[in-house]
Protein backbone atom coordinates (compact mmCIF):
# COMPACT_ATOMS: atom_id res chain seq x y z
CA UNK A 1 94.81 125.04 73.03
CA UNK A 2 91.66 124.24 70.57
CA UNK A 3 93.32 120.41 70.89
CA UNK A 4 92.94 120.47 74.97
CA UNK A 5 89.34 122.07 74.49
CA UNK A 6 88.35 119.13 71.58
CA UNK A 7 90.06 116.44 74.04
CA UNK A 8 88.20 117.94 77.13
CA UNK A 9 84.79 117.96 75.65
CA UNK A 10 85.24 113.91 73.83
CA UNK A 11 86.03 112.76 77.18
CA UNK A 12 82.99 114.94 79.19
CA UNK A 13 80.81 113.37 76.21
CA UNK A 14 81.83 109.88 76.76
CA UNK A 15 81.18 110.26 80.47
CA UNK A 16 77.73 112.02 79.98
CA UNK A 17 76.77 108.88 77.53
CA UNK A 18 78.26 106.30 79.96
CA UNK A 19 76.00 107.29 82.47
CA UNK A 20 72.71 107.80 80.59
CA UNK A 21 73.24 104.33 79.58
CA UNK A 22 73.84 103.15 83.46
CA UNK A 23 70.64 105.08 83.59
CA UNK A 24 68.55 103.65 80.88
CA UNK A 25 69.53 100.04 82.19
CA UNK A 26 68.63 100.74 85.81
CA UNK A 27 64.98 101.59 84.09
CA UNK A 28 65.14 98.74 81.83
CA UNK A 29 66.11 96.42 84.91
CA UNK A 30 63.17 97.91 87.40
CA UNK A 31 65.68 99.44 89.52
CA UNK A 32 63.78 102.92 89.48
CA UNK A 33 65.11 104.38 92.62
CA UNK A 34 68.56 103.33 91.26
CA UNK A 35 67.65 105.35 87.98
CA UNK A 36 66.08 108.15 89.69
CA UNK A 37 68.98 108.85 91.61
CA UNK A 38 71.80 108.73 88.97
CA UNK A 39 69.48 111.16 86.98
CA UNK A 40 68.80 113.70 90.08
CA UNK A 41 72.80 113.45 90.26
CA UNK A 42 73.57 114.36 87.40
CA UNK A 43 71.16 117.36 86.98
CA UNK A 44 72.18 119.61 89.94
CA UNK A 45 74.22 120.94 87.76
CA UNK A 46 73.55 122.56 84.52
CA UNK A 47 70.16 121.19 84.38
CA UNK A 48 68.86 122.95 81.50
CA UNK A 49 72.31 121.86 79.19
CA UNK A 50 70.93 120.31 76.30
CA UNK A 51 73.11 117.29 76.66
CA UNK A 52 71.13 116.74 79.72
CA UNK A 53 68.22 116.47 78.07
CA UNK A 54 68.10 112.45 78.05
CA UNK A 55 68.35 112.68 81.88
CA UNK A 56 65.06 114.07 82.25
CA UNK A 57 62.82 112.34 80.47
CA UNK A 58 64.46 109.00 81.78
CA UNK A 59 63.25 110.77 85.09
CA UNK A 60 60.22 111.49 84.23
CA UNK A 61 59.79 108.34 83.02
CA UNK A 62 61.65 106.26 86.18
CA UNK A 63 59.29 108.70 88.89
CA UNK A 64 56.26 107.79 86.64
CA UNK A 65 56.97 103.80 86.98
CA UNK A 66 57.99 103.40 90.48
CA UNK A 67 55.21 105.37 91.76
CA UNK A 68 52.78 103.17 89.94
CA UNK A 69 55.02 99.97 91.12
CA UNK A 70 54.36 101.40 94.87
CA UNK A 71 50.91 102.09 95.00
CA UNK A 72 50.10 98.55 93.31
CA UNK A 73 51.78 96.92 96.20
CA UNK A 74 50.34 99.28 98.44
CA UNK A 75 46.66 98.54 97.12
CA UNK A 76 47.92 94.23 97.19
CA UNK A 77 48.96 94.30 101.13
CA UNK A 78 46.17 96.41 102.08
CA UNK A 79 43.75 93.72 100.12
CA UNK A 80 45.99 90.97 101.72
CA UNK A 81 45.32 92.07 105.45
CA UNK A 82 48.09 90.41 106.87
CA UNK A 83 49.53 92.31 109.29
CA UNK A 84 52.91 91.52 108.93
CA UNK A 85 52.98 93.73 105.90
CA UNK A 86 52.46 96.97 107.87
CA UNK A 87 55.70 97.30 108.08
CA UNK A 88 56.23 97.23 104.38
CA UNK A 89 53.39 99.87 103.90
CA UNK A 90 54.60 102.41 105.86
CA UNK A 91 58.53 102.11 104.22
CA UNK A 92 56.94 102.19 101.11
CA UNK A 93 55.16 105.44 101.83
CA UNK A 94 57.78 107.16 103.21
CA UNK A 95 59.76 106.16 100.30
CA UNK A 96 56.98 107.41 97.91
CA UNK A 97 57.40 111.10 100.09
CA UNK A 98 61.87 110.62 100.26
CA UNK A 99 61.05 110.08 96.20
CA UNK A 100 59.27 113.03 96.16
CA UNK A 101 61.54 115.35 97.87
CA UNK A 102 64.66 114.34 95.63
CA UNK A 103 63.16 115.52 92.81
CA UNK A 104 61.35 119.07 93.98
CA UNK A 105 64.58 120.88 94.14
CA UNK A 106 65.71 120.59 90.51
CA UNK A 107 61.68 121.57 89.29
CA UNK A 108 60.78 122.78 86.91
CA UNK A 109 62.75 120.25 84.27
CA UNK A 110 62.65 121.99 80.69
CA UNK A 111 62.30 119.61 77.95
CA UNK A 112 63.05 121.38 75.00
CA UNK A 113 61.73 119.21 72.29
CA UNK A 114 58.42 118.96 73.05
CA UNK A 115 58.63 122.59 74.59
CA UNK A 116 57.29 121.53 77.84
CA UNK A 117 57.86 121.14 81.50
CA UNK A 118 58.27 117.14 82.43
CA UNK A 119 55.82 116.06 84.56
CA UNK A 120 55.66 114.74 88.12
CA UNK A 121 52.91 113.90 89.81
CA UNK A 122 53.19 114.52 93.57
CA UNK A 123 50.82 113.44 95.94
CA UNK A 124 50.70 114.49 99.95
CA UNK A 125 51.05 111.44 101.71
CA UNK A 126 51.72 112.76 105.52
CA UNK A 127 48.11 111.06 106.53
CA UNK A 128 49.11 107.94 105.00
CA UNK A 129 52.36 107.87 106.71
CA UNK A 130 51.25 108.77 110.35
CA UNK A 131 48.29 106.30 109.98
CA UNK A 132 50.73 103.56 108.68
CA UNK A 133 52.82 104.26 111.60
CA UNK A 134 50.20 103.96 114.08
CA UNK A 135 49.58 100.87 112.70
CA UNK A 136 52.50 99.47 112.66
CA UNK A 137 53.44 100.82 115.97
CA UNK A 138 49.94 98.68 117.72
CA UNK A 139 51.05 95.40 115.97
CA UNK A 140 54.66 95.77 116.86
CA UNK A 141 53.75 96.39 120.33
CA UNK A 142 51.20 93.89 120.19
CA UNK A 143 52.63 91.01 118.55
CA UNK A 144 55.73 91.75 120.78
CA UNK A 145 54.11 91.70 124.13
CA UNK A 146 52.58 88.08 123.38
CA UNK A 147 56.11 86.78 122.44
CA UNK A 148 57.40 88.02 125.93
CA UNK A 149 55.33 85.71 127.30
CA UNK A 150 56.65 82.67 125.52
CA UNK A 151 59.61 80.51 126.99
CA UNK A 152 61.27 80.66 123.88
CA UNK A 153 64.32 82.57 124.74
CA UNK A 154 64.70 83.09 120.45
CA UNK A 155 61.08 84.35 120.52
CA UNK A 156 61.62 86.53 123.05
CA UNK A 157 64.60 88.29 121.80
CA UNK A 158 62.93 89.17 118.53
CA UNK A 159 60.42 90.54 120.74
CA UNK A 160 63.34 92.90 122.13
CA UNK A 161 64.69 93.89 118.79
CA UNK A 162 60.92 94.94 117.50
CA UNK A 163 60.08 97.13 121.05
CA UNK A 164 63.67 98.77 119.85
CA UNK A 165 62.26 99.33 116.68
CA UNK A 166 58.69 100.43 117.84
CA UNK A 167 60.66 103.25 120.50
CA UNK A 168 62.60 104.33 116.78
CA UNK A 169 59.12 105.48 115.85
CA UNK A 170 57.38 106.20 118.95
CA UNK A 171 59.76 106.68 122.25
CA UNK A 172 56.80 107.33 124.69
CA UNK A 173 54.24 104.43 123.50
CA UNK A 174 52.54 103.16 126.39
CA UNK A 175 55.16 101.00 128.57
CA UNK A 176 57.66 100.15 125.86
CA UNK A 177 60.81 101.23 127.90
CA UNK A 178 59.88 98.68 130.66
CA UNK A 179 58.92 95.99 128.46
CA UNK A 180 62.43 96.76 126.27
CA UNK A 181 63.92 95.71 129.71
CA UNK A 182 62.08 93.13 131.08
CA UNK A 183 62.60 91.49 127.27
CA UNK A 184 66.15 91.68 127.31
CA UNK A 185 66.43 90.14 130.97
CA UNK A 186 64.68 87.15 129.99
CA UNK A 187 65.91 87.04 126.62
CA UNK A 188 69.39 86.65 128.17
CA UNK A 189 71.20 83.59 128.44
CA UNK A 190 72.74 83.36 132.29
CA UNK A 191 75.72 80.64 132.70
CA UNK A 192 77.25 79.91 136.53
CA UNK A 193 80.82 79.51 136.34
CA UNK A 194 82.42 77.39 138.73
CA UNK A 195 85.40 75.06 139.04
CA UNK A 196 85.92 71.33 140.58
CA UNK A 197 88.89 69.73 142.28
CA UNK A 198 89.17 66.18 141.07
CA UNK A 199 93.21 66.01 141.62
CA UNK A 200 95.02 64.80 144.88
CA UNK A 201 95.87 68.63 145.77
CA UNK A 202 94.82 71.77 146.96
CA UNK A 203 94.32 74.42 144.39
CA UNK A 204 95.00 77.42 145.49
CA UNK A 205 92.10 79.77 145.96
CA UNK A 206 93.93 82.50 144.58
CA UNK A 207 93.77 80.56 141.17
CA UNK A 208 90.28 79.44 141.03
CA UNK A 209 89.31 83.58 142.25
CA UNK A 210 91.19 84.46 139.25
CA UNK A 211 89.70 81.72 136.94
CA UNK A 212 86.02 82.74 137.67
CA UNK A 213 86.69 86.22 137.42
CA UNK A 214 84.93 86.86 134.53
CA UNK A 215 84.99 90.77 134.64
CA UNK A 216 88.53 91.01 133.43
CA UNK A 217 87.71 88.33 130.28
CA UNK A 218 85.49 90.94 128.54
CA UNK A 219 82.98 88.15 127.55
CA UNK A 220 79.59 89.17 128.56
CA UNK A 221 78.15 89.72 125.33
CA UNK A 222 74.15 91.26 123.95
CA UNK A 223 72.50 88.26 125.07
CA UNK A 224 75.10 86.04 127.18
CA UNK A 225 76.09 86.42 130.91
CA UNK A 226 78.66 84.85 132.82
CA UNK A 227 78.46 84.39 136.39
CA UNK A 228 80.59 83.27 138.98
CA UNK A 229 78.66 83.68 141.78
CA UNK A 230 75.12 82.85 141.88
CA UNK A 231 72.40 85.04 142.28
CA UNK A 232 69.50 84.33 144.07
CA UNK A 233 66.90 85.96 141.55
CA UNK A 234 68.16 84.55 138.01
CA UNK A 235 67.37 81.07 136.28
CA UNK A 236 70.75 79.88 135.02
CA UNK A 237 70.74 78.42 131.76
CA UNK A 238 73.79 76.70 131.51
CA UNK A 239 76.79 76.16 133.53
CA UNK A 240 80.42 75.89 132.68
CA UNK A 241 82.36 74.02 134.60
CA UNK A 242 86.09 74.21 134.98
CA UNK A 243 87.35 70.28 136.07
CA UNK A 244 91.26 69.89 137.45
CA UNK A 245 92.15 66.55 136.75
CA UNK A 246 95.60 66.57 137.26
CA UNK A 247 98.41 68.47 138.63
CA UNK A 248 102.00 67.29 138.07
CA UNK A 249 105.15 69.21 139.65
CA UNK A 250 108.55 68.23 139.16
CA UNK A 251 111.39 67.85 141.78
CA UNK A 252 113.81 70.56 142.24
CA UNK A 253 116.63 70.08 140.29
CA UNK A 254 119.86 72.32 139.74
CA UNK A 255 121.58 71.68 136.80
CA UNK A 256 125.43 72.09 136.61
CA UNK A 257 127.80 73.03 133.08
CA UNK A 258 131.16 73.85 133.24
CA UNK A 259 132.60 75.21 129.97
CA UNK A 260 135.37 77.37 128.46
CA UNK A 261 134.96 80.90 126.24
CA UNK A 262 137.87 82.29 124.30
CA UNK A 263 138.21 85.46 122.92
CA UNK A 264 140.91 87.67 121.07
CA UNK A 265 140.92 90.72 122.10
CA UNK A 266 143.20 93.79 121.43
CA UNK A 267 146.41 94.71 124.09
CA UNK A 268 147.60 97.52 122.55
CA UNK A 269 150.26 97.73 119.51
CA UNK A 270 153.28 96.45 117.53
CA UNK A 271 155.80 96.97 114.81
CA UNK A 272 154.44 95.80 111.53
CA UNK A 273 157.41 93.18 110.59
CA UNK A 274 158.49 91.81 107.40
CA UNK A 275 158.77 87.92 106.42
CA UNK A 276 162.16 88.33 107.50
CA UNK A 277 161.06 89.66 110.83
CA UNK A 278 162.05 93.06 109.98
CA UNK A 279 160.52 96.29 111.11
CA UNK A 280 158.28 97.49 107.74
CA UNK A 281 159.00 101.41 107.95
CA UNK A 282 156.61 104.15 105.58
CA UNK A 283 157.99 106.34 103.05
CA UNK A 284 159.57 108.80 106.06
CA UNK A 285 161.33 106.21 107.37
CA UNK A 286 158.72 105.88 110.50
CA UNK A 287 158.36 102.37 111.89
CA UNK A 288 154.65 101.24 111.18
CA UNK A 289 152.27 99.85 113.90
CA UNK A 290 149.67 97.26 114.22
CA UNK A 291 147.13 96.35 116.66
CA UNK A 292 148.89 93.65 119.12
CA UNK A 293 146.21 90.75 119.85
CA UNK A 294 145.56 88.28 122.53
CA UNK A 295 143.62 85.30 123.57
CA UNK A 296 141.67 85.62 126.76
CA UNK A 297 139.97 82.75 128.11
CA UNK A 298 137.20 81.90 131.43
CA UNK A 299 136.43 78.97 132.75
CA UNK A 300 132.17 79.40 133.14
CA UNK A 301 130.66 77.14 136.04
CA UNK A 302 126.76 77.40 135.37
CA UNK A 303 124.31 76.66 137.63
CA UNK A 304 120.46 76.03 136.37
CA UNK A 305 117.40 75.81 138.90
CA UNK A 306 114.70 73.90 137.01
CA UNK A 307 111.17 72.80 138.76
CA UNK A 308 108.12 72.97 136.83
CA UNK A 309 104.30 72.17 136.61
CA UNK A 310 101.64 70.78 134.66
CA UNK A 311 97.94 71.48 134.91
CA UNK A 312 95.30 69.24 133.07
CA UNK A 313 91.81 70.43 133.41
CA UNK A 314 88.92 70.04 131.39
CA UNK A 315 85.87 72.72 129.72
CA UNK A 316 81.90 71.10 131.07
CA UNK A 317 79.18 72.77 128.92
CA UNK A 318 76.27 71.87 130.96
CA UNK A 319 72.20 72.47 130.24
CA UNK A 320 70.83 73.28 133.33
CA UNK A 321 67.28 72.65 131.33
CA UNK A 322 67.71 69.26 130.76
CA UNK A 323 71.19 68.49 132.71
CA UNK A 324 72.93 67.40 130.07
CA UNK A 325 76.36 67.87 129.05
CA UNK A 326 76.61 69.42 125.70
CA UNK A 327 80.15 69.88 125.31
CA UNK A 328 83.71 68.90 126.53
CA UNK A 329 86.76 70.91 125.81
CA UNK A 330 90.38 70.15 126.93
CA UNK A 331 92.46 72.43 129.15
CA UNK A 332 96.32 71.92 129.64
CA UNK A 333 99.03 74.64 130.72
CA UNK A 334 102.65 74.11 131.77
CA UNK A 335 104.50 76.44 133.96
CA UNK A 336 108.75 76.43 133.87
CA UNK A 337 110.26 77.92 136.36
CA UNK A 338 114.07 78.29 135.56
CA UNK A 339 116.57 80.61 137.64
CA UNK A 340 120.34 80.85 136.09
CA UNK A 341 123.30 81.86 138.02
CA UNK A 342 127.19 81.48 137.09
CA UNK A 343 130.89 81.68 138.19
CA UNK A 344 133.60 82.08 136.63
CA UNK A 345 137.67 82.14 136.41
CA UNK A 346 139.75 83.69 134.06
CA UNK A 347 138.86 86.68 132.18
CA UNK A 348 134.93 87.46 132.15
CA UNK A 349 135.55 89.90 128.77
CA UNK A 350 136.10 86.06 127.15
CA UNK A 351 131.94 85.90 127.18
CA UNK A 352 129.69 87.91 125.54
CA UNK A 353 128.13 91.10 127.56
CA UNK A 354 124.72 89.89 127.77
CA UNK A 355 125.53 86.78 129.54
CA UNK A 356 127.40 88.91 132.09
CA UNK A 357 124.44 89.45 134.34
CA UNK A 358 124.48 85.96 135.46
CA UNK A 359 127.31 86.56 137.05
CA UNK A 360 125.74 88.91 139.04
CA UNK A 361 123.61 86.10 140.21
CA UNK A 362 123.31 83.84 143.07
CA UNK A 363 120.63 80.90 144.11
CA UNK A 364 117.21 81.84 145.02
CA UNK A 365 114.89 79.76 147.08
CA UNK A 366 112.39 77.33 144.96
CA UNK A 367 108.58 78.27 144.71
CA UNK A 368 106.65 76.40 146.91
CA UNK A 369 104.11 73.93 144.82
CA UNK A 370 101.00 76.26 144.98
CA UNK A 371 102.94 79.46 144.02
CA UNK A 372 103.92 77.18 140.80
CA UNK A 373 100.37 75.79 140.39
CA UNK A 374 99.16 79.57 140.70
CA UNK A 375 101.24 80.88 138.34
CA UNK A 376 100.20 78.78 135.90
CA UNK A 377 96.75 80.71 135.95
CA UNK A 378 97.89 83.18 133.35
CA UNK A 379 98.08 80.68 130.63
CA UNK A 380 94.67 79.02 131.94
CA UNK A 381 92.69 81.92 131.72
CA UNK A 382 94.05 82.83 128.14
CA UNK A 383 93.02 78.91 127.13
CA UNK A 384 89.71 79.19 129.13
CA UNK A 385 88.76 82.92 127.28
CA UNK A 386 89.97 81.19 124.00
CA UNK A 387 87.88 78.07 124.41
CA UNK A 388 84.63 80.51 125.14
CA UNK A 389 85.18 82.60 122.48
CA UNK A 390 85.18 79.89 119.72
CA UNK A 391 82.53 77.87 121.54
CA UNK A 392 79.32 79.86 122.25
CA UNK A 393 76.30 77.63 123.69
CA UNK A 394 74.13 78.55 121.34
CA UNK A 395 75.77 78.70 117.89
């Protein structure tokens, strides 16, 4: 027993010494707030425990350098007037008050050395961080408004992301919910979708409706629209253009193969015989029985409807800003059809069961050239979404 209590306490000593050394090197390092918080950790519990004694004055000493660390900067960007470090003077005061409020539930810290209470300054600093915010919340709003006016689409949408930020601190300033919308509409990049015909044949319209529906891709993203239809009140930025340049169908063809399947297959039983063609007999004299095999065999006469079609295309990324052509992607798919029916003579158990539905089978008319062109689609849209996906227009 005293060996599990002298075994318990080595390793809750190594632990306790592991960490005040984590702790001493976030200090030595000038990662305070890293320091402050494996300290307030560790002293929830137990505070007063004199092995916890190094904890607070690395605490005392951690709050003591990172406040001074924060009001210098502070005191710098305030001195610097550029108002782009607003921002960083309101974090920094809130993180003075979060700093603040980590350490007031564990007060007072005893240190028992010097017989005294470790000290931590705190200051209020509510007025600093509601005049901070105000601040910031003017040249966010601001700064913003003049990039909405810019035809820089990238401008624009980091005017968007810093009206979000400005409704995270004040939801109701001025006209920010309007302006939040109007930025994201003309941040947004609008593409027209549409297809051309440069082959010898009609594509079906069924096809192209299912091409340029873009609702069932899924590829409208934050700042990207697709459109297939154009709308009278939007500027499109770019247009991608889907360009059939060839569509290949075979002839019908029905391929014939006769061939033969053999099987053996059990037909009830037999005396067991000897190498003398004897009857073998058990021990009671009883005459002992085998299974009695047999080869079955059918003649197969298979039939084979084969037409198929080919459908080369290609991907135009367009700039409607400049019209030029900024990208061109390949497009291919190949559609089989393939219909198998089959006869037979003989004895059908010869073949294996799953080839016994084609016996069930008979010859089915041929689809007509635009079902086959159309049913290619599937495997166009799957290349078309996969072709988007990996190639955005802006990268």
């Amino acid at each position: 027993m005293n060996f599990k209590i002298t075994l318990f306490l080595s390793f809750f000593i190594i632990l306790t010494s592991c960490g005040v050394r984590q702790t001493r090197e976030s200090l030595s390092n000038g990662d305070y707030d890293d320091a402050i918080n494996n300290a307030v950790e560790s002293l929830k519990n137990r505070k007063d425990a004199k092995g916890k004694q190094d904890y607070v004055y690395l605490l005392e000493e951690a709050f003591a350098k990172a406040k001074e660390r924060d009001q210098s900067n502070i005191a710098s960007w305030f001195k610097d007037a550029n108002p782009s470090n607003l921002e960083k003077i309101f974090n920094t005061y809130q993180q003075l008050n979060s700093r603040q409020d980590k350490i007031k539930p564990l007060l007072p810290l005893k240190l028992l050395k010097e017989g005294r209470n470790a000290t931590f300054p705190f200051d209020d600093y509510s007025d600093q961080i509601i005049s901070s915010k105000n601040a910031l919340v003017k040249y966010l709003y601001d700064n913003s408004k003049a990039l909405l006016g810019s035809k820089d689409k990238m401008s624009i949408r980091r005017a968007y992301d810093d009206f979000i930020y400005l409704s995270q601190l004040n939801s109701d300033y001025k006209d920010t919910k309007k302006l939040i919308d109007e930025a994201k509409f003309k941040g947004t990049d609008f593409v027209n979708v549409y297809t051309k015909n440069e082959t010898n044949m009609v594509i079906p319209i069924r096809l192209q409706n299912d091409l340029l529906d873009f609702s069932t891709f899924g590829l409208n993203d934050k700042w990207t629209v697709y459109h297939s239809n154009r709308q009278k009140e939007i500027t499109y930025d770019y247009g991608l253009i889907v360009n059939f340049r060839q569509i290949d169908i075979s002839p019908e063809q029905i391929k014939e193969k006769e061939f033969v399947k053999e099987k053996q297959i059990k037909d009830g039983t037999k005396p067991l015989l000897n190498a003398q063609g004897q009857q073998v007999k058990d021990s009671l004299g009883h005459v002992i029985m085998v299974d009695n095999f047999k080869t079955i065999r059918a003649s197969i006469y298979e039939f084979r409807q084969l037409k198929s079609t080919q459908v080369v295309a290609k991907i135009d990324y367009i700039n409607f800003n400049n019209n030029q052509l900024i990208e061109t992607f390949p497009l291919a798919s190949e559609f089989v059809f393939e219909h198998i029916y089959s006869k037979y003579t003989g004895d059908k158990r010869a073949c294996e069961e799953t080839y016994y539905p084609n016996f069930d089978r008979r010859a089915v008319p041929f689809p007509s050239n635009e079902q086959m062109v159309y049913d290619s689609g599937e495997d166009l849209k799957t290349k078309l979404k996969d072709i988007i996906v990996r190639n955005k227009f802006r990268r």
